[in-house]
C-alpha atoms as a PDB file:
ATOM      1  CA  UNK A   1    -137.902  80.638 -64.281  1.00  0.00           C
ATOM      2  CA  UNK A   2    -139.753  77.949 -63.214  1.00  0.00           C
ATOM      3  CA  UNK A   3    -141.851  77.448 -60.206  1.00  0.00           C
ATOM      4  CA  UNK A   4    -139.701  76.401 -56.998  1.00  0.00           C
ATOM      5  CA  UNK A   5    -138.295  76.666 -53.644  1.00  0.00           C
ATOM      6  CA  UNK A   6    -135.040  77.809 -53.606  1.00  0.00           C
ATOM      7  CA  UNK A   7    -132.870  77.631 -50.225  1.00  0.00           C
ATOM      8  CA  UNK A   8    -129.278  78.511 -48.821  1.00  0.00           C
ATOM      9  CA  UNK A   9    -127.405  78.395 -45.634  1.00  0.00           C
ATOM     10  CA  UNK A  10    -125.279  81.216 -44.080  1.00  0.00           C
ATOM     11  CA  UNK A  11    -123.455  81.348 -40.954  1.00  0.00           C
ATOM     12  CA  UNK A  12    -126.435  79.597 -39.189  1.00  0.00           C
ATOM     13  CA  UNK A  13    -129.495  81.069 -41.236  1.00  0.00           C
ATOM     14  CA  UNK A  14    -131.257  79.093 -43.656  1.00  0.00           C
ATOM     15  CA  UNK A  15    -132.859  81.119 -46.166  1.00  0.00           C
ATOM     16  CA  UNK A  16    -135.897  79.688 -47.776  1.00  0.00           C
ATOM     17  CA  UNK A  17    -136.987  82.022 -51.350  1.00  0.00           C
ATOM     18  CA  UNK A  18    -140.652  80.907 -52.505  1.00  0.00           C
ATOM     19  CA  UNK A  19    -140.005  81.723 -56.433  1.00  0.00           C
ATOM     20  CA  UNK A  20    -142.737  81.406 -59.011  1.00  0.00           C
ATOM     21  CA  UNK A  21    -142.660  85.400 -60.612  1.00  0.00           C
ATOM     22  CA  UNK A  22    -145.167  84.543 -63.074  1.00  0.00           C
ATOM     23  CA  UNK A  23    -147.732  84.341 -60.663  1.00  0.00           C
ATOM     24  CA  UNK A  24    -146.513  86.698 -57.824  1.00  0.00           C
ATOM     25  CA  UNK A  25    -144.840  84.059 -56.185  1.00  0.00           C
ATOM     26  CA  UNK A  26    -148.190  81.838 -55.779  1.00  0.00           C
ATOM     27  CA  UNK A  27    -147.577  78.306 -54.183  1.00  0.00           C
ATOM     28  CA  UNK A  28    -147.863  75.251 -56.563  1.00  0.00           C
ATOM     29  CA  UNK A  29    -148.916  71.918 -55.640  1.00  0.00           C
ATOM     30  CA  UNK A  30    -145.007  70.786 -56.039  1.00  0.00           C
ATOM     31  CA  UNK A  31    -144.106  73.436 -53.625  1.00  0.00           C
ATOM     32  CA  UNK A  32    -146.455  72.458 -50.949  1.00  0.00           C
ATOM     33  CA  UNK A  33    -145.338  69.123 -51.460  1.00  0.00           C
ATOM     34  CA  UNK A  34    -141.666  69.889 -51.433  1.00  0.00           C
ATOM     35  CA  UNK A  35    -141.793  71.905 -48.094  1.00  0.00           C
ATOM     36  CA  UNK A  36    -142.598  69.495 -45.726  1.00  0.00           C
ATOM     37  CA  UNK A  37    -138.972  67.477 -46.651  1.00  0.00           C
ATOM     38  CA  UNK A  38    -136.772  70.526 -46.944  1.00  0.00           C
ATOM     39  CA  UNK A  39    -137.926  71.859 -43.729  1.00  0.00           C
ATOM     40  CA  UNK A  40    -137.349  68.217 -41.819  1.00  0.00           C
ATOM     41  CA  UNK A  41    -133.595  68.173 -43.695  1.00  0.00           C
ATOM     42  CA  UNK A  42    -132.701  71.739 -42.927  1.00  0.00           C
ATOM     43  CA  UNK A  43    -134.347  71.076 -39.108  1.00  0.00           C
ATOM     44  CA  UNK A  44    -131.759  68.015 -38.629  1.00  0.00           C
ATOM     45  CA  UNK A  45    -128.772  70.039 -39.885  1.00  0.00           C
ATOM     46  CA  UNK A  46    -126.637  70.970 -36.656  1.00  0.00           C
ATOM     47  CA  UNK A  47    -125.498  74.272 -38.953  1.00  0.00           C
ATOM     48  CA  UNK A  48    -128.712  75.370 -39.082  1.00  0.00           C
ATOM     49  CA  UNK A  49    -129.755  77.535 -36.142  1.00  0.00           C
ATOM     50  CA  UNK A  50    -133.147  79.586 -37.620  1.00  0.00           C
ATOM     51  CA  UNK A  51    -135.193  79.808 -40.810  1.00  0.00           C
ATOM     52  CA  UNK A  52    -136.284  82.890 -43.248  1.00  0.00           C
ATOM     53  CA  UNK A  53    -138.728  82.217 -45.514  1.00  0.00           C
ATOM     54  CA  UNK A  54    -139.434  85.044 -48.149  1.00  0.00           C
ATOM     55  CA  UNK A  55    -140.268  85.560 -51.895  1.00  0.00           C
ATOM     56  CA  UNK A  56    -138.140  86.108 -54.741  1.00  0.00           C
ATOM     57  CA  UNK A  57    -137.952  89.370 -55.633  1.00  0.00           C
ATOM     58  CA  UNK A  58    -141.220  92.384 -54.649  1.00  0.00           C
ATOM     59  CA  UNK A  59    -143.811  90.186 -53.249  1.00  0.00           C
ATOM     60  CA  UNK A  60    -144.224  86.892 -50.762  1.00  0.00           C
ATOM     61  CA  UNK A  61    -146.642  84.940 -51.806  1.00  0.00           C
ATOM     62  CA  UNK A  62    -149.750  85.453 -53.283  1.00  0.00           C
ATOM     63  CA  UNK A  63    -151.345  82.342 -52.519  1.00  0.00           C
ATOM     64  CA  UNK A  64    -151.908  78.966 -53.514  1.00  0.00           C
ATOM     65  CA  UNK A  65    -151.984  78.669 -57.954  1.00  0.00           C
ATOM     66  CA  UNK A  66    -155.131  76.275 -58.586  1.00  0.00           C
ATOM     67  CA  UNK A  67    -154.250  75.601 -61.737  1.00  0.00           C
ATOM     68  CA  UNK A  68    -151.099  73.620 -60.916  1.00  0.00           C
ATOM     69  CA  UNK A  69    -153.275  71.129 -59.178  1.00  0.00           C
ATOM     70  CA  UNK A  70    -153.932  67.626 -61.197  1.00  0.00           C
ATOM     71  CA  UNK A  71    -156.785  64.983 -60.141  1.00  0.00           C
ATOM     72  CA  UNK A  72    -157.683  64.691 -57.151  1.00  0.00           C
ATOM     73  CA  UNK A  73    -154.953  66.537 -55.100  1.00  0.00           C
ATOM     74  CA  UNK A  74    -156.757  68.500 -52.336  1.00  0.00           C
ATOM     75  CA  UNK A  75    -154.933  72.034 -52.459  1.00  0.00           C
ATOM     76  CA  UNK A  76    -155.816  72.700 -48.707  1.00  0.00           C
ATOM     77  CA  UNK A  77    -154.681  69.540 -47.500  1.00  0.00           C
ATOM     78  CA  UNK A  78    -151.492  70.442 -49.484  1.00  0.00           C
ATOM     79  CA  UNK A  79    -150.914  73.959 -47.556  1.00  0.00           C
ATOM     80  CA  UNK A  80    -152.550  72.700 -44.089  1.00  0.00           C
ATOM     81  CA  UNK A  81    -149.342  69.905 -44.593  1.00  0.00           C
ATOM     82  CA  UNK A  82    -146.933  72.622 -45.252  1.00  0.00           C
ATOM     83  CA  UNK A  83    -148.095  75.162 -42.711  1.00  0.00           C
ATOM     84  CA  UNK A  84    -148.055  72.378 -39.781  1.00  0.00           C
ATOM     85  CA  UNK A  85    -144.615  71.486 -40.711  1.00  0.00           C
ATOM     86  CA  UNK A  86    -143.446  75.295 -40.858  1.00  0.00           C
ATOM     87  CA  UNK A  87    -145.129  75.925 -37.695  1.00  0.00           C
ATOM     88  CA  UNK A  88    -143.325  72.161 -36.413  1.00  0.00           C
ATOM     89  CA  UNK A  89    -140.492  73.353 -37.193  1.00  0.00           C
ATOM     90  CA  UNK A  90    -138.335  73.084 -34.147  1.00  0.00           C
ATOM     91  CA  UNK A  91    -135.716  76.197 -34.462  1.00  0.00           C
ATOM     92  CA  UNK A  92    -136.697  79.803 -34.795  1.00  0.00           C
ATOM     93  CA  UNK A  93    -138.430  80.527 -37.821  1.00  0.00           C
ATOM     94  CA  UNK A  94    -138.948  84.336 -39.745  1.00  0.00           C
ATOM     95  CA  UNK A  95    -140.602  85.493 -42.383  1.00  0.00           C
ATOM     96  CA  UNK A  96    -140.079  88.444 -44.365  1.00  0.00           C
ATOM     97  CA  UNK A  97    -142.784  89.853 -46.810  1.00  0.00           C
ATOM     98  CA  UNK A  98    -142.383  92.465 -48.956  1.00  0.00           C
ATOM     99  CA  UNK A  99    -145.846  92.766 -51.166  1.00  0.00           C
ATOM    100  CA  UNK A 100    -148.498  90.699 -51.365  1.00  0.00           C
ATOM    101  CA  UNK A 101    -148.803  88.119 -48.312  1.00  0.00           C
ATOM    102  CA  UNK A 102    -152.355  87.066 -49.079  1.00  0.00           C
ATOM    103  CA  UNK A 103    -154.224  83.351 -48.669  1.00  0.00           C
ATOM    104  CA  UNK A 104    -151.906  80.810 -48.833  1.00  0.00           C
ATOM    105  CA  UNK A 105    -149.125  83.253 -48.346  1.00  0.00           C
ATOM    106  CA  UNK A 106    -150.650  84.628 -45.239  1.00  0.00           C
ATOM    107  CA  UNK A 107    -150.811  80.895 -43.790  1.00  0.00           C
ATOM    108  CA  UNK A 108    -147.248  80.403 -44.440  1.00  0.00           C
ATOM    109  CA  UNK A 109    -146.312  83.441 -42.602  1.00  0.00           C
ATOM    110  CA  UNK A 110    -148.690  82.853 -39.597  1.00  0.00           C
ATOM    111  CA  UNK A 111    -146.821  79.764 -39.209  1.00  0.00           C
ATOM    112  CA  UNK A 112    -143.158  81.149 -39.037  1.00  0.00           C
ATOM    113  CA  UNK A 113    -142.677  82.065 -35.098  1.00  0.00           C
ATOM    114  CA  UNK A 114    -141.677  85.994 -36.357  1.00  0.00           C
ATOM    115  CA  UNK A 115    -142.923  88.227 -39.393  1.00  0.00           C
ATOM    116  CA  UNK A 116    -140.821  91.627 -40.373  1.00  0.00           C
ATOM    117  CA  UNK A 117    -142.231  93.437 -43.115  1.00  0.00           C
ATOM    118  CA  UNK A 118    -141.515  96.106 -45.347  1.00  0.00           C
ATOM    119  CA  UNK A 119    -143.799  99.185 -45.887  1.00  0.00           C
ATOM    120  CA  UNK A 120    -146.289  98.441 -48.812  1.00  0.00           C
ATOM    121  CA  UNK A 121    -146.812  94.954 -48.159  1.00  0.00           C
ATOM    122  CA  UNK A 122    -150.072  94.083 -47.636  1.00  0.00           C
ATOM    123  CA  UNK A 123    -152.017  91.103 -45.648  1.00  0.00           C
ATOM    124  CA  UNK A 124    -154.857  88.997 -46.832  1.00  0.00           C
ATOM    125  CA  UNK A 125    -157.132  85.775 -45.726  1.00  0.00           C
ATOM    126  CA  UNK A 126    -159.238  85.548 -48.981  1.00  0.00           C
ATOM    127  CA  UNK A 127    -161.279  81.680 -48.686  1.00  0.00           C
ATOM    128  CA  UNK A 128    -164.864  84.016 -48.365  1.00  0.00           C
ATOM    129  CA  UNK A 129    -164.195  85.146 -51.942  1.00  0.00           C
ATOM    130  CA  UNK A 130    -164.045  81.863 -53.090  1.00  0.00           C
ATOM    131  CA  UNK A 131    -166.543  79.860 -50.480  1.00  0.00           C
ATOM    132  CA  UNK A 132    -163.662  78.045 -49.060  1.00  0.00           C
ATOM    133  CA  UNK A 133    -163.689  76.554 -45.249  1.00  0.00           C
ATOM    134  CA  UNK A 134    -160.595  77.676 -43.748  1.00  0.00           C
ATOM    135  CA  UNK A 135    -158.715  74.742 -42.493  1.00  0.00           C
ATOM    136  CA  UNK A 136    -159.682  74.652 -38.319  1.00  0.00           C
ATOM    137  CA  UNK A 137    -156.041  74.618 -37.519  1.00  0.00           C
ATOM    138  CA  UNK A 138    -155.242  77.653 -39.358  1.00  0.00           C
ATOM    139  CA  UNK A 139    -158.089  79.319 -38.318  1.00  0.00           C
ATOM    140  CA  UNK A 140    -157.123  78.464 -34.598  1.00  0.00           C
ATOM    141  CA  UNK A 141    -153.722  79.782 -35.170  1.00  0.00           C
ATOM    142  CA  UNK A 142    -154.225  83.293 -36.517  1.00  0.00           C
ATOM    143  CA  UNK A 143    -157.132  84.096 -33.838  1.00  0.00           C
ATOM    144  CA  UNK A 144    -154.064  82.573 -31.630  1.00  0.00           C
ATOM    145  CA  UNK A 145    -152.113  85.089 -32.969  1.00  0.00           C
ATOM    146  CA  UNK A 146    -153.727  88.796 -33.279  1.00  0.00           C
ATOM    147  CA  UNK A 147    -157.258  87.639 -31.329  1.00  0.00           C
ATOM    148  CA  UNK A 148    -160.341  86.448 -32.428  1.00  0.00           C
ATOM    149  CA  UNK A 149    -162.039  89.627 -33.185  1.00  0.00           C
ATOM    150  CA  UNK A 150    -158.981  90.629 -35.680  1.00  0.00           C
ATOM    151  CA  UNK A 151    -159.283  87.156 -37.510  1.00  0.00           C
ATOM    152  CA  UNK A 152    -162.947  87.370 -37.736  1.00  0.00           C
ATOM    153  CA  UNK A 153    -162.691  90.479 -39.113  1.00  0.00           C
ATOM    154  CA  UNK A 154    -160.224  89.363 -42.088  1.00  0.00           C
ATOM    155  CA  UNK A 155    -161.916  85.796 -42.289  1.00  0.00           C
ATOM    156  CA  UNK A 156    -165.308  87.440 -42.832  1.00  0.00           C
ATOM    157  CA  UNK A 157    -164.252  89.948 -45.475  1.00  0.00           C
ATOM    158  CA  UNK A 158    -161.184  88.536 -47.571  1.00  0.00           C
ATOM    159  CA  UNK A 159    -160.296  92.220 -47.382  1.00  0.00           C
ATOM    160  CA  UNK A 160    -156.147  93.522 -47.419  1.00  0.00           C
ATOM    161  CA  UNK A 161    -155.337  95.422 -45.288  1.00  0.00           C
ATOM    162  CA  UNK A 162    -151.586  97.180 -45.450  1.00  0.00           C
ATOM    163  CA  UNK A 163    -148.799  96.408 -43.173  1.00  0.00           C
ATOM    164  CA  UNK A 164    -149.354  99.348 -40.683  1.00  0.00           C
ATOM    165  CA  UNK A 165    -152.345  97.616 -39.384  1.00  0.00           C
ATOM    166  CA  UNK A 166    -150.702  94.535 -39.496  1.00  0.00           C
ATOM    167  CA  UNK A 167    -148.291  95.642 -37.243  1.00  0.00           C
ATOM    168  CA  UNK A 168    -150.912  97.153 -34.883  1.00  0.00           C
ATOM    169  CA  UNK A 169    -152.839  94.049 -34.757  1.00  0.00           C
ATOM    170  CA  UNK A 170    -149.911  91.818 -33.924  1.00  0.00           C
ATOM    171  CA  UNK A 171    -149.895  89.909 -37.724  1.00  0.00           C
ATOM    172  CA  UNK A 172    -146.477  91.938 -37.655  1.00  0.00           C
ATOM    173  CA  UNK A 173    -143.822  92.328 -35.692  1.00  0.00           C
ATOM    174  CA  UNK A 174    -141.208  94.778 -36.984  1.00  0.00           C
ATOM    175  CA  UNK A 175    -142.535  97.246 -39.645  1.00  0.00           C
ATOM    176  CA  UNK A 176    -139.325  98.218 -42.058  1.00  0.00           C
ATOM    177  CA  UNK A 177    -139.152 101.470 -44.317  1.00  0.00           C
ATOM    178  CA  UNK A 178    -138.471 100.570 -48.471  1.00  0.00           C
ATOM    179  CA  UNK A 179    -135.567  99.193 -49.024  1.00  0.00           C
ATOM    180  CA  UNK A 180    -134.529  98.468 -45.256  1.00  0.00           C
ATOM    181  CA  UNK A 181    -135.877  94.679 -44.599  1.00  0.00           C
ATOM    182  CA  UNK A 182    -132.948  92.433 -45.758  1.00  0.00           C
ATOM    183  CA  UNK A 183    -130.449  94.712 -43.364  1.00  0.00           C
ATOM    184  CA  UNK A 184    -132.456  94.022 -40.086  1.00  0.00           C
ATOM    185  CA  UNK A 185    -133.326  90.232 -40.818  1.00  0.00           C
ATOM    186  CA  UNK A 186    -129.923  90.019 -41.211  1.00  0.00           C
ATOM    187  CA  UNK A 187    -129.101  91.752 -37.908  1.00  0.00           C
ATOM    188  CA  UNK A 188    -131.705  90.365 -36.422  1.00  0.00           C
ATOM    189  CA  UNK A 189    -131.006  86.502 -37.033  1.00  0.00           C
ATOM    190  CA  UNK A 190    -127.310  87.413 -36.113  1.00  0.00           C
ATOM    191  CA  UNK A 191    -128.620  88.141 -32.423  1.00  0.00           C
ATOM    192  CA  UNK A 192    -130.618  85.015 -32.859  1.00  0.00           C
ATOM    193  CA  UNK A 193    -127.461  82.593 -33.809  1.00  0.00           C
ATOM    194  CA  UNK A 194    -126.077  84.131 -30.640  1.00  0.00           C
ATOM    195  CA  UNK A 195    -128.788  83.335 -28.343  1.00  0.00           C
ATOM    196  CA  UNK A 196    -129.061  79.520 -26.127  1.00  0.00           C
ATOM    197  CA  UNK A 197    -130.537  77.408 -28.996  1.00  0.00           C
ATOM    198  CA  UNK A 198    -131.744  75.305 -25.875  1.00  0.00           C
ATOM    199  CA  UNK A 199    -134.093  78.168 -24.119  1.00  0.00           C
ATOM    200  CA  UNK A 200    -135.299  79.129 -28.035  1.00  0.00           C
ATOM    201  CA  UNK A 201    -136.184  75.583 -28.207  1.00  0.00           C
ATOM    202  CA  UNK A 202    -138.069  75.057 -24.897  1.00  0.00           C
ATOM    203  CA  UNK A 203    -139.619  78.572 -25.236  1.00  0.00           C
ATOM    204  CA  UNK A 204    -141.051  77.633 -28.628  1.00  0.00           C
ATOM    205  CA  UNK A 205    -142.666  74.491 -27.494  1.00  0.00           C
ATOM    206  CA  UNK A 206    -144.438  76.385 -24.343  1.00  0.00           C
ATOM    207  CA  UNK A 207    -145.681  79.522 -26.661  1.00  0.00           C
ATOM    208  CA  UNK A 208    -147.229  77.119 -28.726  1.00  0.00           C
ATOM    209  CA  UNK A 209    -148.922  75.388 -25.932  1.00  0.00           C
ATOM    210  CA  UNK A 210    -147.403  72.135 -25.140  1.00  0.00           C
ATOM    211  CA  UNK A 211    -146.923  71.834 -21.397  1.00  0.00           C
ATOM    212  CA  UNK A 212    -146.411  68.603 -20.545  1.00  0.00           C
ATOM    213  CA  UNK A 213    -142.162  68.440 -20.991  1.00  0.00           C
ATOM    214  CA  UNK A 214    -140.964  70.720 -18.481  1.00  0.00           C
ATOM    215  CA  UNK A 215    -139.090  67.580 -16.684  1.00  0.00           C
ATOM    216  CA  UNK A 216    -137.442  66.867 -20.422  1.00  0.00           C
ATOM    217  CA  UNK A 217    -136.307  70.355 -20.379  1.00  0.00           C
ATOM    218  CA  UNK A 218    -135.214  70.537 -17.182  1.00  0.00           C
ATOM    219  CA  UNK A 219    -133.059  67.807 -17.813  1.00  0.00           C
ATOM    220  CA  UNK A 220    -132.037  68.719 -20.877  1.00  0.00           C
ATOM    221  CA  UNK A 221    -130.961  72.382 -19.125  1.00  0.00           C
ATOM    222  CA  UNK A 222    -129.160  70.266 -16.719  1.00  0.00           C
ATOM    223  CA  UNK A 223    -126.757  68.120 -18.808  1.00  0.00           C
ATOM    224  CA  UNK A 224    -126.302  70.797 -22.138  1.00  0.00           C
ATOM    225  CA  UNK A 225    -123.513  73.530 -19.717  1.00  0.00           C
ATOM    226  CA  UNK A 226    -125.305  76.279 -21.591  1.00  0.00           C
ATOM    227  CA  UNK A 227    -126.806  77.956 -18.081  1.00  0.00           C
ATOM    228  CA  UNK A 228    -122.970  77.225 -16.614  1.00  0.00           C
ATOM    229  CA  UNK A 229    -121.687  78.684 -19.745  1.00  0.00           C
ATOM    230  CA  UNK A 230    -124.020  81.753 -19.773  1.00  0.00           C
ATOM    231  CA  UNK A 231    -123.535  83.029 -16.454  1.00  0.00           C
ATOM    232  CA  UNK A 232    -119.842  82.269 -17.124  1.00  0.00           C
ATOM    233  CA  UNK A 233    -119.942  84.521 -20.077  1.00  0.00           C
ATOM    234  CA  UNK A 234    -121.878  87.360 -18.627  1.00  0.00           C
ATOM    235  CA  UNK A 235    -119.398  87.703 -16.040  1.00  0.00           C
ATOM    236  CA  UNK A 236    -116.473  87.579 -17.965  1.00  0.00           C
ATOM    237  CA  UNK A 237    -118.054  89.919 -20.339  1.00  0.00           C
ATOM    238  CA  UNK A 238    -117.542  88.092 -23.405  1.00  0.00           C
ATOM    239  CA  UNK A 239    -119.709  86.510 -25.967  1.00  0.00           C
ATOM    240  CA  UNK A 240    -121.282  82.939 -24.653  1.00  0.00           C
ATOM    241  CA  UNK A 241    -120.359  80.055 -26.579  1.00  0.00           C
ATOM    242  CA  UNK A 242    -123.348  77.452 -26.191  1.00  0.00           C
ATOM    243  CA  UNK A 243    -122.997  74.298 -26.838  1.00  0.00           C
ATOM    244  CA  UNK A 244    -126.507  72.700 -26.908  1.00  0.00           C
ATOM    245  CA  UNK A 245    -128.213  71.866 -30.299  1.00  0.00           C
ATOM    246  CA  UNK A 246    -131.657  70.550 -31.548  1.00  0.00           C
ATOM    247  CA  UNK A 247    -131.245  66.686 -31.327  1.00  0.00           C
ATOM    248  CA  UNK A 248    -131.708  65.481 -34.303  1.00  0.00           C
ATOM    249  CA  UNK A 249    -135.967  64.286 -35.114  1.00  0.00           C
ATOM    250  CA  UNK A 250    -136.567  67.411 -32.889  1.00  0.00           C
END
């Protein structure tokens, strides 16, 4: 099979599959490229209310594959492209890693708002192997994520270490037994679908540091009827129906 990104959508949840088994799943310069555009079509589709990204088959992604790069193409400025969009991407976003999550891989998850993982996988930031700068932005995002001392400490060695300290250092946020990952994404994104797409939305944009449009969302809280709708719901004891969506550009 060849190298590619594969996608559906199911009742709300887009399912991106990174696919290239010949080399664990490794990201080729096509796939970096290709991203960026399926991500901006699948975030202006009303249907779509969150994002999985995950690997075909035993493992995530094992990184970026070198040898699919031709001339000049600059393979960080390839993933640092992909990762911003992922991490741009303006609905909730999960990934789920089962084996190897390791350089490229790991920047692709770091990105996603939410990580679930399945015993056995195992986490890795490898550029000191290779004398590669990580990207600033990435680098700012995973000490972001599970502190500075915890990225240092992967940064500096290129070591993996296994999904239970993953999960203890906050690179993981549900840990899975064998065989039990695809059940609770799927549960999990079902609660997700349920939930106000409009405080998902604002909450994103605040966790990720941008301040300076509470008066947008306060109007946009104001003329969507989902807080009307809500408290409505709650009590009437039935399931909410909200009505707000992700304008389309975001």
């Amino acid at each position: 099979m060849d190298a590619q990104l594969m996608h559906s959508v199911t009742d709300g949840v887009a399912t991106i599959v990174i696919s290239h088994p010949a080399k664990r799943n490794a990201m080729t310069a096509a796939m970096w490229r290709a991203l960026p555009g399926l991500l901006d079509g699948l975030a202006a589709d009303p249907q779509v209310r969150v994002v999985v990204l995950t690997g075909a088959g035993a493992t995530f992604c094992a990184g970026a594959d070198i040898s699919s790069l031709t001339g000049d193409e600059d393979p960080q400025r390839l993933a640092v492209a992909a990762e911003e969009a992922l991490a741009a991407f303006p609905k909730p976003t999960l990934a789920a890693v089962r084996g190897y999550c390791v350089g490229g891989g790991s920047q692709l998850a770091a990105a996603c708002d939410l990580r679930f993982a399945e015993e056995g996988a195992s986490f890795g930031v490898t550029p000191a192997k290779l004398g590669i700068v990580y990207p600033a932005s990435s680098t700012r995002r995973l000490a972001s994520l599970i502190g500075p001392a915890a990225a240092k400490y992967l940064l500096f060695s290129a070591e993996l270490i296994d999904a239970e300290r993953a999960l203890r250092v906050g690179l993981v946020d549900e840990l899975l037994p064998a065989g039990a990952l695809a059940a609770r994404v799927e549960a999990f994104t079902r609660i997700l679908t349920a939930r106000s797409q409009l405080t998902q939305a604002a909450a994103k944009e605040f966790a990720n540091g941008r301040t300076d449009r509470d008066g947008y969302w306060s109007e946009q809280a104001r003329g969507s009827g989902d807080t009307a709708e809500g408290v409505t719901a709650f009590l009437e004891r039935r399931t909410p129906r909200f009505g707000w969506t992700v304008p389309t550009g975001g």
